[in-house]
Each structure stands twice: as C-alpha cells, then as structure tokens.
Protein backbone atom coordinates (compact mmCIF):
# COMPACT_ATOMS: atom_id res chain seq x y z
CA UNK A 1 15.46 -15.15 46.50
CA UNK A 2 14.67 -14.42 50.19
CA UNK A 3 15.47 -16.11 53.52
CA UNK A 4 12.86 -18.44 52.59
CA UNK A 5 15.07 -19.86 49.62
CA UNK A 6 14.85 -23.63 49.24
CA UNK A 7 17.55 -25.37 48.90
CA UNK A 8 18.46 -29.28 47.22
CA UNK A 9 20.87 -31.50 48.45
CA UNK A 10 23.30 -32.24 46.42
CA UNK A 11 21.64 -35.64 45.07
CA UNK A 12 18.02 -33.94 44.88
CA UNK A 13 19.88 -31.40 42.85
CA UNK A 14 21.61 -34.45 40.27
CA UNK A 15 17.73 -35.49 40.09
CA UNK A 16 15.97 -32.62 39.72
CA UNK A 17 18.57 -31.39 37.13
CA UNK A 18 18.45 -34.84 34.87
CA UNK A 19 14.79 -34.21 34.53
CA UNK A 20 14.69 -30.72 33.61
CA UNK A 21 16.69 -31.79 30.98
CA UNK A 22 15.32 -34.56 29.59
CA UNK A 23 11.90 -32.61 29.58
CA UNK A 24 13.74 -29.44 27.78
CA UNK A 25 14.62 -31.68 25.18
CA UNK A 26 11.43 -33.42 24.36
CA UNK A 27 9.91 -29.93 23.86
CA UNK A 28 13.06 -28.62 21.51
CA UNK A 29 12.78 -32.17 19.61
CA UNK A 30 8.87 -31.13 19.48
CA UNK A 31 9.48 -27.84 18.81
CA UNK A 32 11.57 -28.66 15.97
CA UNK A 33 9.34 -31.33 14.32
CA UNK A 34 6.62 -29.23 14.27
CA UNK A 35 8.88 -26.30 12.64
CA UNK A 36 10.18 -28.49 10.10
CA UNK A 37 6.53 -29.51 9.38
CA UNK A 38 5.36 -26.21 8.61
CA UNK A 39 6.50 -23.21 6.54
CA UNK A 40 6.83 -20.80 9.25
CA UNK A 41 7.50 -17.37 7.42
CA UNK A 42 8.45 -13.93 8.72
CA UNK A 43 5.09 -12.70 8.93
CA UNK A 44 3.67 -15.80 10.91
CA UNK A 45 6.54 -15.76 13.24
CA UNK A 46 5.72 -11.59 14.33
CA UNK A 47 1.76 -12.87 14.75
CA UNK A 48 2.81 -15.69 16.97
CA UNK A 49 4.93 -13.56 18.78
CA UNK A 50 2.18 -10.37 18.94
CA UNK A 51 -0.26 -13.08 20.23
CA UNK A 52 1.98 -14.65 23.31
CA UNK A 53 2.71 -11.02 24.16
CA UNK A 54 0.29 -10.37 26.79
CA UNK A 55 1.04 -13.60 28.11
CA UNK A 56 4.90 -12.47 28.08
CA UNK A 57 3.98 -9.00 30.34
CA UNK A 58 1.53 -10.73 32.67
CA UNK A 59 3.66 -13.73 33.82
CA UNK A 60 6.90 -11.61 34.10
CA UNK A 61 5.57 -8.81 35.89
CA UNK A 62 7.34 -8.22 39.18
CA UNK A 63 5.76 -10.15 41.70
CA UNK A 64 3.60 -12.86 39.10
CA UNK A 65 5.69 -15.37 39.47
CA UNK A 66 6.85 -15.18 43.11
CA UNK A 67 3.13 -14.77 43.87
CA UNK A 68 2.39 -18.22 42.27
CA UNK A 69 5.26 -20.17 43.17
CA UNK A 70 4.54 -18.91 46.60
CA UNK A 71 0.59 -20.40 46.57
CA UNK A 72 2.20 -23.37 44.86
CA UNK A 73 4.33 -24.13 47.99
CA UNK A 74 1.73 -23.62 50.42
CA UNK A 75 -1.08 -25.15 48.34
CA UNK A 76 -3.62 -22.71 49.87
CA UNK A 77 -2.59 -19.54 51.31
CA UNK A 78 -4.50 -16.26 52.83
CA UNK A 79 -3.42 -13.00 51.70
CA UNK A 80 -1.86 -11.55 54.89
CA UNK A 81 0.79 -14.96 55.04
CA UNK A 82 1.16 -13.95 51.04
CA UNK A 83 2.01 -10.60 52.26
CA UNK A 84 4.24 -11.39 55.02
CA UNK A 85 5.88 -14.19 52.74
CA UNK A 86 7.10 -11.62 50.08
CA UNK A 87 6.95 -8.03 51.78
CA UNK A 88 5.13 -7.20 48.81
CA UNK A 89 2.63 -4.43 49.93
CA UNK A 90 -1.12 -4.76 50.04
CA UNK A 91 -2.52 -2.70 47.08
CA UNK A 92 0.02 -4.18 44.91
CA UNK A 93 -0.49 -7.39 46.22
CA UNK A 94 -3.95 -6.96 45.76
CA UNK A 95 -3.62 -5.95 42.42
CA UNK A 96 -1.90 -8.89 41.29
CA UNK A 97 -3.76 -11.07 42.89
CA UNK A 98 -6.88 -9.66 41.20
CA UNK A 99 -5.22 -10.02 37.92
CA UNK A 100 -3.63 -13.02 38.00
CA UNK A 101 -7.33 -14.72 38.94
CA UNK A 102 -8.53 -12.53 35.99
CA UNK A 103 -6.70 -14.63 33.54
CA UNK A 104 -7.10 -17.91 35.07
CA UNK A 105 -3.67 -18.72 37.32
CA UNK A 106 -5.58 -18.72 41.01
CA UNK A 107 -8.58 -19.08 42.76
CA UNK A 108 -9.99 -16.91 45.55
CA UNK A 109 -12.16 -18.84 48.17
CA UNK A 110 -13.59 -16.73 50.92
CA UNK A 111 -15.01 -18.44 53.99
CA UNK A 112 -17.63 -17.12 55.83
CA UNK A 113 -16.12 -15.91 59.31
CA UNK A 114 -15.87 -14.44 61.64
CA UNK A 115 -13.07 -13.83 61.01
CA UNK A 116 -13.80 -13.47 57.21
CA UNK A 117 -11.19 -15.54 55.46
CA UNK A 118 -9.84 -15.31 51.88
CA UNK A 119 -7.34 -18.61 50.58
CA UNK A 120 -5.83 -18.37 47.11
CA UNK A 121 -5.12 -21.64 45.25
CA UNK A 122 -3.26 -22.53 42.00
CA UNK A 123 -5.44 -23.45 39.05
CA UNK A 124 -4.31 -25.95 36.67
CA UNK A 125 -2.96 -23.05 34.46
CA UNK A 126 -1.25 -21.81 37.46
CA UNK A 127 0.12 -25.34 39.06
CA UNK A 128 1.52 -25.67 34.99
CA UNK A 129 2.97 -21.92 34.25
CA UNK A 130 5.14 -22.16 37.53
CA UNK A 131 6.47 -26.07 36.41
CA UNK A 132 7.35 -24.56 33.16
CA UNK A 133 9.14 -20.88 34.74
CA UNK A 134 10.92 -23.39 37.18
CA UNK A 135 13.46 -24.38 34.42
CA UNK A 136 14.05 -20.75 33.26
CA UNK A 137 14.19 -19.40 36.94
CA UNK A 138 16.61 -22.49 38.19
CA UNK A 139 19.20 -22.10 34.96
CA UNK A 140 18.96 -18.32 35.07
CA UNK A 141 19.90 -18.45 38.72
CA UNK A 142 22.68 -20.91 38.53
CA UNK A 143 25.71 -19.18 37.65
C-alpha cells in the first residue's frame, strides 16, 4: 500500500482480527454444511467455477479493488481526488470506473456546475465485495 496506508493500534488490530475470524468460520461451517448436503460432482464443481469467473477477472483486476476501497473510505469521492489518491492515470481510471458501475459496484452522480462535478459512491454490492476482499487483502499482507 501507499503513504496513505492505515494503520491499527495494536488493540484495534486484537479486535479487528477476532472478528475476521469468527466471520471466516461461520462461512467455512456454512460452506461445509451446504457441501455435505449436496452431491457436488466434478462436473458441477468446473460450472460453478466457469460461472464466478468473470466475477474472479473483474474484482482482481489491477486497480478494482483499490478503486473501491478507496470510494469506501471517502464515502463519496470525485474522480480527480480518485486520481490523485492512487496515481492511477485518467483513461485507465476512467475505464475502470466505467466498468466497475457497469456491473453494479459504484454509482456516478454528476452535479450540475459550474464547475461540473462527478462523485462516485459504493453500491451495496460494492460496500459488500470490499468487506469480503478485506480478509483476503489483510491475511495476504500480514507476513
């Protein structure tokens, strides 16, 4: 991460780590009931897989998730402070943005100026894909 990493004390840190891990295992004790309930075979494993694919190269795309966990901080932002923010450059940031509001992670709300003004927000889908990449991004990171 950048200069503008975030970082927990050391008790915010205890917390935030007892949660994630009470949550991860309610979804592997879910995941597993609902595994042992059904009769999951070869070929309905590569179909489940095939379907969560474009889901796989959108969210993991450089810049998708910094891009929402970015709008998540700042609740609204406008696409020059997302610029600045990540040094990403404008036709790729535009690009994302474009696509990621395609499939339903942020909303674009432009304002009337002058000066014309553009504010991206986190949908529900968005607010919820960067809670659930938080535990993958924090335990990846920690080494």
């Amino acid at each position: 991460m950048s200069a503008t990493q975030l970082t927990l004390s050391a008790e915010v840190r205890k917390i935030v780590e007892s949660r994630m891990a009470q949550v991860l295992r309610g979804i592997e004790e879910t995941f597993a009931a609902i595994i042992e309930k059904q009769n999951i075979t070869p070929a309905d494993l590569t179909a489940e897989l095939e379907s969560l694919e474009t889901v796989f190269n959108l969210i993991f795309q450089k810049w998708s998730l910094e891009i929402l966990y970015t709008v998540m901080l700042k609740k609204a932002i406008g696409f020059s402070e997302v610029k600045k923010t990540l040094g990403v450059n404008s036709r790729t940031l535009s690009d994302k943005l474009k696509m990621l509001q395609t499939h339903g992670y942020i909303n674009r709300t432009v304002t009337e100026g002058p000066p014309l003004r553009v504010e991206y927000t986190l949908t529900t889908k968005g607010k919820d894909t960067v809670l659930l990449a938080l535990p993958l991004l924090y335990y990846s990171s920690a080494i």
